[in-house]
N, C-alpha and C. Protein backbone atom coordinates (compact mmCIF):
# COMPACT_ATOMS: atom_id res chain seq x y z
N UNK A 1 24.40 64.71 263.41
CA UNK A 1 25.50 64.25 262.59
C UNK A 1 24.93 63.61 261.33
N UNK A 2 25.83 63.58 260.38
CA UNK A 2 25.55 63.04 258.77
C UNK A 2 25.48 61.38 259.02
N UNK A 3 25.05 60.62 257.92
CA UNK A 3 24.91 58.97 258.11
C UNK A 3 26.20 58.71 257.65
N UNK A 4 27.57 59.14 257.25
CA UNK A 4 28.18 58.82 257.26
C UNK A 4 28.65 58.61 258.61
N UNK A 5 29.18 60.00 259.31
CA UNK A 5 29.62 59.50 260.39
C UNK A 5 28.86 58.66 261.24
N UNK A 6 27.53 58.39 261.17
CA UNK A 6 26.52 57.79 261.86
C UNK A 6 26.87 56.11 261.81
N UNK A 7 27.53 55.94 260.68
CA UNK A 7 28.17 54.59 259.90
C UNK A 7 29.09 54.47 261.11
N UNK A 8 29.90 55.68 260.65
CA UNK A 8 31.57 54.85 261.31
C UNK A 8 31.17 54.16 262.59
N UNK A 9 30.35 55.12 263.42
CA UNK A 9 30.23 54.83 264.89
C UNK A 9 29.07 53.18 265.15
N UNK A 10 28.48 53.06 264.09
CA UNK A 10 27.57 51.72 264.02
C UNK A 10 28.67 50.83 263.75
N UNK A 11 29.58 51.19 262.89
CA UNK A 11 31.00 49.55 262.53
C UNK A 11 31.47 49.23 264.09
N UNK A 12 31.77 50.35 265.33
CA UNK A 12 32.19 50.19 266.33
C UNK A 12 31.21 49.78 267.36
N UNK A 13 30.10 49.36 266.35
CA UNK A 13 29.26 49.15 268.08
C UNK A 13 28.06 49.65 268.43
N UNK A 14 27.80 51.08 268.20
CA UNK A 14 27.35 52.15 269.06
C UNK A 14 25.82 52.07 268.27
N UNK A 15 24.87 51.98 269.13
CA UNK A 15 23.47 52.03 268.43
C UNK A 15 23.34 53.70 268.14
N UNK A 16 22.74 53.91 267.03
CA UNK A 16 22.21 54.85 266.35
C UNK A 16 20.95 55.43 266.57
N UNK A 17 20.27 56.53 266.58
CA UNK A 17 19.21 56.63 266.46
C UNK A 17 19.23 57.89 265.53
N UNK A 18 17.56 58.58 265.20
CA UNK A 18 17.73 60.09 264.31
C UNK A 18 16.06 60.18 265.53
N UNK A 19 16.84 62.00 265.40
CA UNK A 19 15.58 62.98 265.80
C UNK A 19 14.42 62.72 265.08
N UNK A 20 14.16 62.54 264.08
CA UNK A 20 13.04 62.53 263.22
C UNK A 20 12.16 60.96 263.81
N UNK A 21 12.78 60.16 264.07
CA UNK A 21 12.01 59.00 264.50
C UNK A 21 11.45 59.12 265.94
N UNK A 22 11.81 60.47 266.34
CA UNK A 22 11.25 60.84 267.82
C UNK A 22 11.29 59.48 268.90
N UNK A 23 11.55 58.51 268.80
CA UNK A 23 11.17 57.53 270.02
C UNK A 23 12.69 56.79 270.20
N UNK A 24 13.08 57.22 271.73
CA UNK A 24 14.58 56.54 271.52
C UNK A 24 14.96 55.11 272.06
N UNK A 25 13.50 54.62 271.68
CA UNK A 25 13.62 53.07 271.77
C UNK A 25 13.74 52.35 270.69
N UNK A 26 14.23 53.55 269.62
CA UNK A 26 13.58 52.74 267.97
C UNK A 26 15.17 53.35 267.88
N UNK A 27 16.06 52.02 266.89
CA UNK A 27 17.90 52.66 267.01
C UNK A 27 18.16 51.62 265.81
N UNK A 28 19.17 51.42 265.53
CA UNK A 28 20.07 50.72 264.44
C UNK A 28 21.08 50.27 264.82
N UNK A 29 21.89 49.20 264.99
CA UNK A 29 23.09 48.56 265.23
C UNK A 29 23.14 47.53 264.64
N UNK A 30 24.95 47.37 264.76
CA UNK A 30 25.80 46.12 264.03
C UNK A 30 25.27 44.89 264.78
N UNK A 31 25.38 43.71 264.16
CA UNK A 31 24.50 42.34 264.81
C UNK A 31 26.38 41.96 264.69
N UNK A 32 26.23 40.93 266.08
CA UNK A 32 27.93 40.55 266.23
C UNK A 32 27.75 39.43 265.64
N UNK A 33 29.45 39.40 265.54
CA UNK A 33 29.90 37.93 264.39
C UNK A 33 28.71 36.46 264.74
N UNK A 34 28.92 35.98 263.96
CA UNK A 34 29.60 35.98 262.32
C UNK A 34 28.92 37.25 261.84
N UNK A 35 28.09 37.95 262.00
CA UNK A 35 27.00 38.33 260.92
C UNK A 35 27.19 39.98 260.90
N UNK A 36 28.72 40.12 261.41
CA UNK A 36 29.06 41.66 261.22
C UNK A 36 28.40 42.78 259.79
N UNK A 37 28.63 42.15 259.02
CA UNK A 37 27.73 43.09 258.23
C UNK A 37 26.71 43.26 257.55
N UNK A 38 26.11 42.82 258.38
CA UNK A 38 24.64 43.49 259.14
C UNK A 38 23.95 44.50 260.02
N UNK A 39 22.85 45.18 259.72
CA UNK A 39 22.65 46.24 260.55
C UNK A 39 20.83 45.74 260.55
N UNK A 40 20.88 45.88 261.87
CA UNK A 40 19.20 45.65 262.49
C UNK A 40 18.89 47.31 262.95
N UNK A 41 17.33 46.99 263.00
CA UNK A 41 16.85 48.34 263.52
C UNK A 41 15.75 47.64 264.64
N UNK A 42 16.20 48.20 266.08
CA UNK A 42 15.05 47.58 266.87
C UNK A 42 14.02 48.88 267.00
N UNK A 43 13.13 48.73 267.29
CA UNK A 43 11.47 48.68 267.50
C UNK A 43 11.13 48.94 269.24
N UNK A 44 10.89 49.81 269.29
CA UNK A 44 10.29 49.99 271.09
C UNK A 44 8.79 48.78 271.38
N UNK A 45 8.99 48.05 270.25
CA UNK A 45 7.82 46.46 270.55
C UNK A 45 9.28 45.55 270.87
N UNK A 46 10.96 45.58 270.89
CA UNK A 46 11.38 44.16 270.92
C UNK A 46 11.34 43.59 269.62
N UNK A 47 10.69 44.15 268.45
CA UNK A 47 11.04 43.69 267.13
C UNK A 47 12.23 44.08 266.23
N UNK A 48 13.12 43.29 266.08
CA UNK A 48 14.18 43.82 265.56
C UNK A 48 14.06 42.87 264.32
N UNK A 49 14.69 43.99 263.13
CA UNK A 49 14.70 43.25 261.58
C UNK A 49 15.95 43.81 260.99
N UNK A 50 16.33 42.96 260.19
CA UNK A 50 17.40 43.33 258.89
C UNK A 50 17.26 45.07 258.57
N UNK A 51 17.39 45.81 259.05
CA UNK A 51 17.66 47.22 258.18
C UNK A 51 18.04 47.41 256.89
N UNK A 52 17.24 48.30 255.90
CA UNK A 52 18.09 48.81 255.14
C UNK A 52 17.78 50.30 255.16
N UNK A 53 18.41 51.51 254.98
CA UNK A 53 18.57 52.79 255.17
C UNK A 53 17.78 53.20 253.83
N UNK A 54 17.05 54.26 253.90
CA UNK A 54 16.19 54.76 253.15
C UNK A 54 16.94 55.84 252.33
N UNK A 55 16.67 56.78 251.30
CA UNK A 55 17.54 57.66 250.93
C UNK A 55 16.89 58.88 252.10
N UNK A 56 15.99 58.84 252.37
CA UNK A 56 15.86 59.83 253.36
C UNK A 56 17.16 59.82 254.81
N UNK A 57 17.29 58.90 255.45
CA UNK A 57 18.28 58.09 256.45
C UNK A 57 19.69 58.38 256.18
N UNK A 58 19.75 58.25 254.76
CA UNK A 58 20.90 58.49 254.03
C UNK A 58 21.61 59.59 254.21
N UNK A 59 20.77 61.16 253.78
CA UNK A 59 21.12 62.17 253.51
C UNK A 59 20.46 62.93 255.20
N UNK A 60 19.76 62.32 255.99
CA UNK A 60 19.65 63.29 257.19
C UNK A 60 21.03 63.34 257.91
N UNK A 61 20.62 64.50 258.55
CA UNK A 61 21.85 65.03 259.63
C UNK A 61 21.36 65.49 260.97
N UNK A 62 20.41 64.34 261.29
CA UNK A 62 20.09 64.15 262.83
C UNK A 62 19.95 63.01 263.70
N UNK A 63 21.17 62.18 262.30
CA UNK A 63 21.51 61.18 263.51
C UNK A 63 22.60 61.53 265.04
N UNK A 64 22.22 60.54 266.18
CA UNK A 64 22.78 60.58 267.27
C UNK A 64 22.84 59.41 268.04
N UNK A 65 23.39 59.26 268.81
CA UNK A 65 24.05 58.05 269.79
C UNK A 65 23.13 58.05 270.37
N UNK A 66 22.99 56.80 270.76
CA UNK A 66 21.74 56.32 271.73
C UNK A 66 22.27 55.16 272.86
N UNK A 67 21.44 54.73 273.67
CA UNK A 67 21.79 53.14 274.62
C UNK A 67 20.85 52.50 274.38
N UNK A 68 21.70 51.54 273.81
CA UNK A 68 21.06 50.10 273.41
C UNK A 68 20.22 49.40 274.56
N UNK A 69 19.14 48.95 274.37
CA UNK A 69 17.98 48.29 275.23
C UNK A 69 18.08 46.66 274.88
N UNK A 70 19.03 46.00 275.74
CA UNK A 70 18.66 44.52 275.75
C UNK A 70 17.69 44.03 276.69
């Protein structure tokens, strides 16, 4: 799927990942209130940081749904 729709489904929740990052411990999701708009990207180390989307991220079309690892 495109990062648009990859968006809608991150506003609802749903961690993200793309084929290209091959490891599906590495994803993107919304951080809950207050700090809704925000998007972290965790790390198969447990390191999670502020995201920002690359123009590469932008324009791929192999993002997909993933399960979030707390």
């Amino acid at each position: 799927m495109n990062f648009s729709a990859a968006l809608d489904l991150i506003k609802w929740g749903a961690p993200m990942t793309r084929e290209e990052w091959d490891d599906p411990r590495v994803y993107v999701y919304r951080l809950n209130p207050p700090d809704t708009d925000k998007i972290n990207i965790h790390y198969g180390t447990g390191n999670d940081h502020l995201w920002s989307p690359t123009l590469e991220d932008l324009f791929a079309t192999d993002w997909k749904q993933t399960v979030r690892a707390d």
